[in-house]
N, C-alpha and C. Protein backbone atom coordinates (compact mmCIF):
# COMPACT_ATOMS: atom_id res chain seq x y z
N UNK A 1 10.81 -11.32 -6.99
CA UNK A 1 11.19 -11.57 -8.35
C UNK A 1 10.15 -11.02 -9.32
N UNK A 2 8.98 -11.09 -8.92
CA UNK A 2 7.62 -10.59 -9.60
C UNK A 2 8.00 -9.24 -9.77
N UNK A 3 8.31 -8.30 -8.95
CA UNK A 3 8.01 -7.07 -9.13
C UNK A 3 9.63 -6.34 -9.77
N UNK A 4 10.60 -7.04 -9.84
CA UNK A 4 12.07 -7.04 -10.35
C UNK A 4 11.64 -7.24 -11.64
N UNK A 5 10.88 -7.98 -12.27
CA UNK A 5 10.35 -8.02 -13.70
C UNK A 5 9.79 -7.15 -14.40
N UNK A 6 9.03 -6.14 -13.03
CA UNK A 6 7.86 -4.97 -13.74
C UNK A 6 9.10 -4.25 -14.02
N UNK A 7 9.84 -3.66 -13.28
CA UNK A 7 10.56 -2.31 -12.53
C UNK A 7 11.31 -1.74 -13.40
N UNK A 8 11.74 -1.87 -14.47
CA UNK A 8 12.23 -1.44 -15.83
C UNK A 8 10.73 -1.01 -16.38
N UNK A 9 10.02 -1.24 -16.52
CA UNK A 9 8.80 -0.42 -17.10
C UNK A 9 7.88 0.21 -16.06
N UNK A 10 8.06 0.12 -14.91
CA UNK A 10 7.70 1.11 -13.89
C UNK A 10 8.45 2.70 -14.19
N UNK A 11 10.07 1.98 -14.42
CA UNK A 11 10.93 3.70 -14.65
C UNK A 11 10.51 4.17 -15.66
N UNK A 12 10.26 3.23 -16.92
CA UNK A 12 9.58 3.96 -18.10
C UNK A 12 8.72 5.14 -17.81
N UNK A 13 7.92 4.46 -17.40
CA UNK A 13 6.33 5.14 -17.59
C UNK A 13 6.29 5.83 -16.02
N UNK A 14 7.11 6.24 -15.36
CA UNK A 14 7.18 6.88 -13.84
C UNK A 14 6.47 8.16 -14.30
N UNK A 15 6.62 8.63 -14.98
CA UNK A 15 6.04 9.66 -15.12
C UNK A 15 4.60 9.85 -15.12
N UNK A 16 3.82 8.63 -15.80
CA UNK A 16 2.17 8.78 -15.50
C UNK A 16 2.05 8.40 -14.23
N UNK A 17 2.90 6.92 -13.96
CA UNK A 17 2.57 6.61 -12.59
C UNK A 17 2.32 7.28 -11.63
N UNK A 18 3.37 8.21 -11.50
CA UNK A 18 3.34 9.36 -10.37
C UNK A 18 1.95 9.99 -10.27
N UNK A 19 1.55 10.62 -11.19
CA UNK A 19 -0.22 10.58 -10.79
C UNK A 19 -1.17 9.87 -9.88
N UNK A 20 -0.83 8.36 -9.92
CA UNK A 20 -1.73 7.49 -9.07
C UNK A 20 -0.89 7.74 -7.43
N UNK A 21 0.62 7.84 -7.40
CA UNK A 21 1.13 8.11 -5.81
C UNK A 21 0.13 8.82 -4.91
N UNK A 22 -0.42 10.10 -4.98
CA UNK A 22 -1.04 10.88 -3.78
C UNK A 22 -2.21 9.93 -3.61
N UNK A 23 -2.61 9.07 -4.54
CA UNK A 23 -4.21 8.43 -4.52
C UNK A 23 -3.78 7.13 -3.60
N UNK A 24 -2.68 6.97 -3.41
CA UNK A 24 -2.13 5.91 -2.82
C UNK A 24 -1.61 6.18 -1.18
N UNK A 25 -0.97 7.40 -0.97
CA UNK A 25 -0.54 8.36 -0.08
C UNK A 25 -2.27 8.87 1.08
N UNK A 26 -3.07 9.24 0.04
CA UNK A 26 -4.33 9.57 0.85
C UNK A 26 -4.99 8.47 1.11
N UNK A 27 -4.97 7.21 0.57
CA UNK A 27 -5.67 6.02 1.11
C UNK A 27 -4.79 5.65 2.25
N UNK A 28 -4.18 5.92 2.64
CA UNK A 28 -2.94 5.41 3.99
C UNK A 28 -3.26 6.25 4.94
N UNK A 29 -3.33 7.77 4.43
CA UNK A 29 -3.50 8.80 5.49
C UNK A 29 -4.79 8.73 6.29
N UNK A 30 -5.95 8.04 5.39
CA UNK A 30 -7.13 7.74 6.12
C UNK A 30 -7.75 7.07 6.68
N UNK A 31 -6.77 5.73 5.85
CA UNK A 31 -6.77 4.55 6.49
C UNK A 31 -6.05 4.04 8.47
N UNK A 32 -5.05 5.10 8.23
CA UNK A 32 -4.49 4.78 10.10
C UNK A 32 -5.92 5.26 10.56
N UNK A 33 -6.06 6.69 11.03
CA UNK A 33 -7.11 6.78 11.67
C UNK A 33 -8.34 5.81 12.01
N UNK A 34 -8.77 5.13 10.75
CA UNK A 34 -10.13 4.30 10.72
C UNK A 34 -9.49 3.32 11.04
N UNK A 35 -8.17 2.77 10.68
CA UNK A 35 -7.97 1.35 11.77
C UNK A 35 -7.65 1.59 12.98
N UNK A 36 -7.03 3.11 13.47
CA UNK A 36 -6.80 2.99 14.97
C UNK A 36 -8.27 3.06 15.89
N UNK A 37 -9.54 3.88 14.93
CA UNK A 37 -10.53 3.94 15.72
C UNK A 37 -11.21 2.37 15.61
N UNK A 38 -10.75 1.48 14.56
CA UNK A 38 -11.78 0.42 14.94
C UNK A 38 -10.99 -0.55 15.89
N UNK A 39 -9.63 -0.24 15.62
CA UNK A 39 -9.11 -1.33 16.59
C UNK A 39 -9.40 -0.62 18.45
N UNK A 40 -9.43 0.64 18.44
CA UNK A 40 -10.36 0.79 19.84
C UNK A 40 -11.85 0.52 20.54
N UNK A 41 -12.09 0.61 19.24
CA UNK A 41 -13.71 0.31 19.60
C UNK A 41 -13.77 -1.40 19.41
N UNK A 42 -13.15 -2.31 18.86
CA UNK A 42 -13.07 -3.76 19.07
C UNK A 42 -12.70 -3.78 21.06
N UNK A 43 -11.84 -2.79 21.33
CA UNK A 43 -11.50 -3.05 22.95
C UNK A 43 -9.77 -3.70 23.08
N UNK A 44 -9.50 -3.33 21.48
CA UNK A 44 -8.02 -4.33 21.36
C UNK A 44 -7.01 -3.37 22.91
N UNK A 45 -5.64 -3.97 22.81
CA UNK A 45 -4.55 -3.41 23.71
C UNK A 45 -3.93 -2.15 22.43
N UNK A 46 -2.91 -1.70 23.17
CA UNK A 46 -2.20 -0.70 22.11
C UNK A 46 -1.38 -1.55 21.13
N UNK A 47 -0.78 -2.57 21.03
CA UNK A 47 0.16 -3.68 20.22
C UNK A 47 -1.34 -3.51 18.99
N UNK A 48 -2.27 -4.36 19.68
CA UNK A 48 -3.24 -4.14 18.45
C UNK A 48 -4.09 -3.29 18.09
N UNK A 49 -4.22 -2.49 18.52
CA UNK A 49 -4.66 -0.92 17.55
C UNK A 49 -3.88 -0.97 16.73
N UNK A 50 -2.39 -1.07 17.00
CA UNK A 50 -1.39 -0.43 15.88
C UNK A 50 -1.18 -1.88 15.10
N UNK A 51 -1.59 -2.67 14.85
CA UNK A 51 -1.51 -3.73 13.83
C UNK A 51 -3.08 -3.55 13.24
N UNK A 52 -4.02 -3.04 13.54
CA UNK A 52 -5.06 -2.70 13.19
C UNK A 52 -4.93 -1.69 12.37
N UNK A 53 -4.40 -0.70 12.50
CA UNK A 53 -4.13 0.62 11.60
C UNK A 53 -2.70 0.28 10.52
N UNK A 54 -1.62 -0.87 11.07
CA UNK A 54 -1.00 -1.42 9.60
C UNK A 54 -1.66 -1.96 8.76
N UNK A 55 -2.61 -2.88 9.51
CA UNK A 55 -3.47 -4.00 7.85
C UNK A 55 -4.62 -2.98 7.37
N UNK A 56 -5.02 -2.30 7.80
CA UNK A 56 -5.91 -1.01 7.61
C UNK A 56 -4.93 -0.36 6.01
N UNK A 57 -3.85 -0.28 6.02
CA UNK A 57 -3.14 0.47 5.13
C UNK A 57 -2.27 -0.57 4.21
N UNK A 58 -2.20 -1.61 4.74
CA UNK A 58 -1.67 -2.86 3.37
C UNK A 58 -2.43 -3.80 2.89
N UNK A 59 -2.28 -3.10 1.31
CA UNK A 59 -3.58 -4.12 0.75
C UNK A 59 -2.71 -4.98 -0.29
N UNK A 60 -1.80 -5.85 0.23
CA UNK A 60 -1.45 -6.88 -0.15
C UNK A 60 -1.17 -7.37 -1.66
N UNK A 61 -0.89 -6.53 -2.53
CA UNK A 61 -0.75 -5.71 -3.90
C UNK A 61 -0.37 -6.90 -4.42
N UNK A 62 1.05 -7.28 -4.00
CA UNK A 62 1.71 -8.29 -4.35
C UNK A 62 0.93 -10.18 -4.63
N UNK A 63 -0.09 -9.95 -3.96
CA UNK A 63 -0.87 -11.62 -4.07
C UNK A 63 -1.66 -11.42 -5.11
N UNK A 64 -2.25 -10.17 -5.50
CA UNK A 64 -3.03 -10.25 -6.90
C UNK A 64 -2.03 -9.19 -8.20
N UNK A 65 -0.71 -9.74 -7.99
CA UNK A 65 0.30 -9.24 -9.10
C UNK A 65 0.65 -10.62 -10.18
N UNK A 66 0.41 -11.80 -9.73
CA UNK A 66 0.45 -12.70 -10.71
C UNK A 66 -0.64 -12.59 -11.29
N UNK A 67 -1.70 -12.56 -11.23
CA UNK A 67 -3.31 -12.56 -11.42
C UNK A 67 -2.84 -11.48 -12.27
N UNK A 68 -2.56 -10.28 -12.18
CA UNK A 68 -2.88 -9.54 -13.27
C UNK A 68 -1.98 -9.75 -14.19
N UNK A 69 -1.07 -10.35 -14.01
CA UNK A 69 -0.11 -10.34 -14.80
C UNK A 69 -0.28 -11.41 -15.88
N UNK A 70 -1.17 -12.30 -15.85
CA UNK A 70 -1.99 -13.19 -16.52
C UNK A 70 -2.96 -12.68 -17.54
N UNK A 71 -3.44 -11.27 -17.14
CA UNK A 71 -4.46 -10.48 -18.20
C UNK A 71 -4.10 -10.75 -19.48
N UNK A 72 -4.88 -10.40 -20.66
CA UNK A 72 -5.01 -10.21 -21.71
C UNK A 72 -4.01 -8.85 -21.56
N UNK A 73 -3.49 -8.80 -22.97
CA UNK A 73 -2.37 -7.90 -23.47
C UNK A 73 -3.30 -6.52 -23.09
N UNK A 74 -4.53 -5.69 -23.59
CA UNK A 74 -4.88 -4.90 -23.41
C UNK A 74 -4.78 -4.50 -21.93
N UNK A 75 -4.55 -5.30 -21.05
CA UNK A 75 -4.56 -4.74 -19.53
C UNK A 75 -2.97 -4.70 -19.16
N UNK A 76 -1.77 -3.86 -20.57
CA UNK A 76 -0.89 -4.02 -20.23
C UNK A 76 -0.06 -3.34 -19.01
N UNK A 77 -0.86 -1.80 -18.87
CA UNK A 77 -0.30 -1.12 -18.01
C UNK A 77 -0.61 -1.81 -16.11
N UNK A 78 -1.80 -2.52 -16.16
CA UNK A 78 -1.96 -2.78 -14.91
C UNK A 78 -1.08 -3.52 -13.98
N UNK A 79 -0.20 -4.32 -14.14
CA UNK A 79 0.84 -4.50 -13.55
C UNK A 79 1.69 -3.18 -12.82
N UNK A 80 2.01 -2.38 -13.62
CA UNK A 80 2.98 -1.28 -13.40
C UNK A 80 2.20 -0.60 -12.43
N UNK A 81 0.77 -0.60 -12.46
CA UNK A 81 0.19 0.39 -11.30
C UNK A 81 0.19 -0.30 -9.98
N UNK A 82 -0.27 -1.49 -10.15
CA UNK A 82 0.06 -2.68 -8.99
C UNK A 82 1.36 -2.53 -8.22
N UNK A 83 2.35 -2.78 -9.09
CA UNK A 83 3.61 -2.27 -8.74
C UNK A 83 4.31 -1.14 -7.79
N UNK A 84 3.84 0.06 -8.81
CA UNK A 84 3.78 1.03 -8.15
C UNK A 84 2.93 1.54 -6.76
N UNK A 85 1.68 1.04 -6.59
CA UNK A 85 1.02 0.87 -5.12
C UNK A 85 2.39 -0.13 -4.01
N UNK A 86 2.61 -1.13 -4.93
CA UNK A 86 3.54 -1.83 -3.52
C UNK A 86 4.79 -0.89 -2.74
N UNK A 87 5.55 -0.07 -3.64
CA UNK A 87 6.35 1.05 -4.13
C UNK A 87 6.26 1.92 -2.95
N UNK A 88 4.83 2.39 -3.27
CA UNK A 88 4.16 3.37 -2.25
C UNK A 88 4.11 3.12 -1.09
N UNK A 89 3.59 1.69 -0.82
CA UNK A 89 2.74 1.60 0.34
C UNK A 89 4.06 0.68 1.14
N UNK A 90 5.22 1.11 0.31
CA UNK A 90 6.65 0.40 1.77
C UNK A 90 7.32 1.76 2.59
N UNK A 91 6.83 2.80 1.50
CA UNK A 91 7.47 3.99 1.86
C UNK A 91 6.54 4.86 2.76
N UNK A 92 5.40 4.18 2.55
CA UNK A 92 4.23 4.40 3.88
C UNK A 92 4.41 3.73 4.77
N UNK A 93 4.79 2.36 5.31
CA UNK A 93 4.74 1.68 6.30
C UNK A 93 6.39 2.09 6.98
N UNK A 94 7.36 2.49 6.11
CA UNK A 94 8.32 2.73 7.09
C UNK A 94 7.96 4.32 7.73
N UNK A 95 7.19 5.31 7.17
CA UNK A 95 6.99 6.21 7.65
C UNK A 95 6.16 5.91 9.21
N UNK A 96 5.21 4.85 8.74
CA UNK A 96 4.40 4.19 9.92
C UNK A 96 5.22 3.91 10.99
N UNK A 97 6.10 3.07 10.56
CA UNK A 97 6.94 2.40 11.61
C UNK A 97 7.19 3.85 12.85
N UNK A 98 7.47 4.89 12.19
CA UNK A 98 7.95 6.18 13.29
C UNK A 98 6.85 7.02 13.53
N UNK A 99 5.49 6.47 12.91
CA UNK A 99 4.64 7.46 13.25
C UNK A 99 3.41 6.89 14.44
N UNK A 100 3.24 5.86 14.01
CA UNK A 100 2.62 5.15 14.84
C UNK A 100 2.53 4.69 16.05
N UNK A 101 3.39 4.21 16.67
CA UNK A 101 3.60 4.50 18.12
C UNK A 101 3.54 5.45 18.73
N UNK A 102 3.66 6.65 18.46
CA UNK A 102 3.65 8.09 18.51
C UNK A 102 2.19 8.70 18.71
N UNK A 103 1.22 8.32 17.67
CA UNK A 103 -0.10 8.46 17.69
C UNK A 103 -0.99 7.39 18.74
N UNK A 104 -0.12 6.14 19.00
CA UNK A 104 -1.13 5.30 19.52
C UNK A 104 -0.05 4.62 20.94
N UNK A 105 -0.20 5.01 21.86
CA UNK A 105 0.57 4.85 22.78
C UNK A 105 -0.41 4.32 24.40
């Protein structure tokens, strides 16, 4: 319901947003690797490498979207970028879903 509230001013302003996507896209792309190598070097099984390299890449956007949404008026755009990271990072994890097993087997 939180983010059904932004999403009319997400389409607004899609156009700057889109700028922050690749910054969002390359934190994912670097993030599997460094969680698949730490979840090997912990000694995990393959189930957890690859839950190691999902929480590696979800940073939980949505639990500090009320919090910002509480800001002072001047921090109006920050919601919408919040937003837009959650946006991103579902269209990263379903890519995950088919990439990941694949890499970590």
């Amino acid at each position: 319901m939180v983010v059904a509230s932004q999403i009319s001013d997400v389409r607004d302003e899609f156009s700057s947003l889109t700028l922050l996507m690749p910054v969002y896209v390359l934190f994912a792309v670097v993030m599997v690797p460094i969680g698949m190598g730490a979840g090997r070097l912990a000694g995990l099984d393959v189930p957890g490498v690859r839950s190691v390299a999902f929480s590696g890449v979800t940073r939980n956007s949505l639990v500090v979207l009320p919090l910002v949404l509480a800001l002072p008026a001047e921090f109006g755009p920050v919601p919408l970028v919040v937003v837009t990271q959650t946006l991103v990072e579902l269209v990263v994890m379903v890519v995950m879903v088919r990439t990941v097993p694949r890499l970590v087997a």
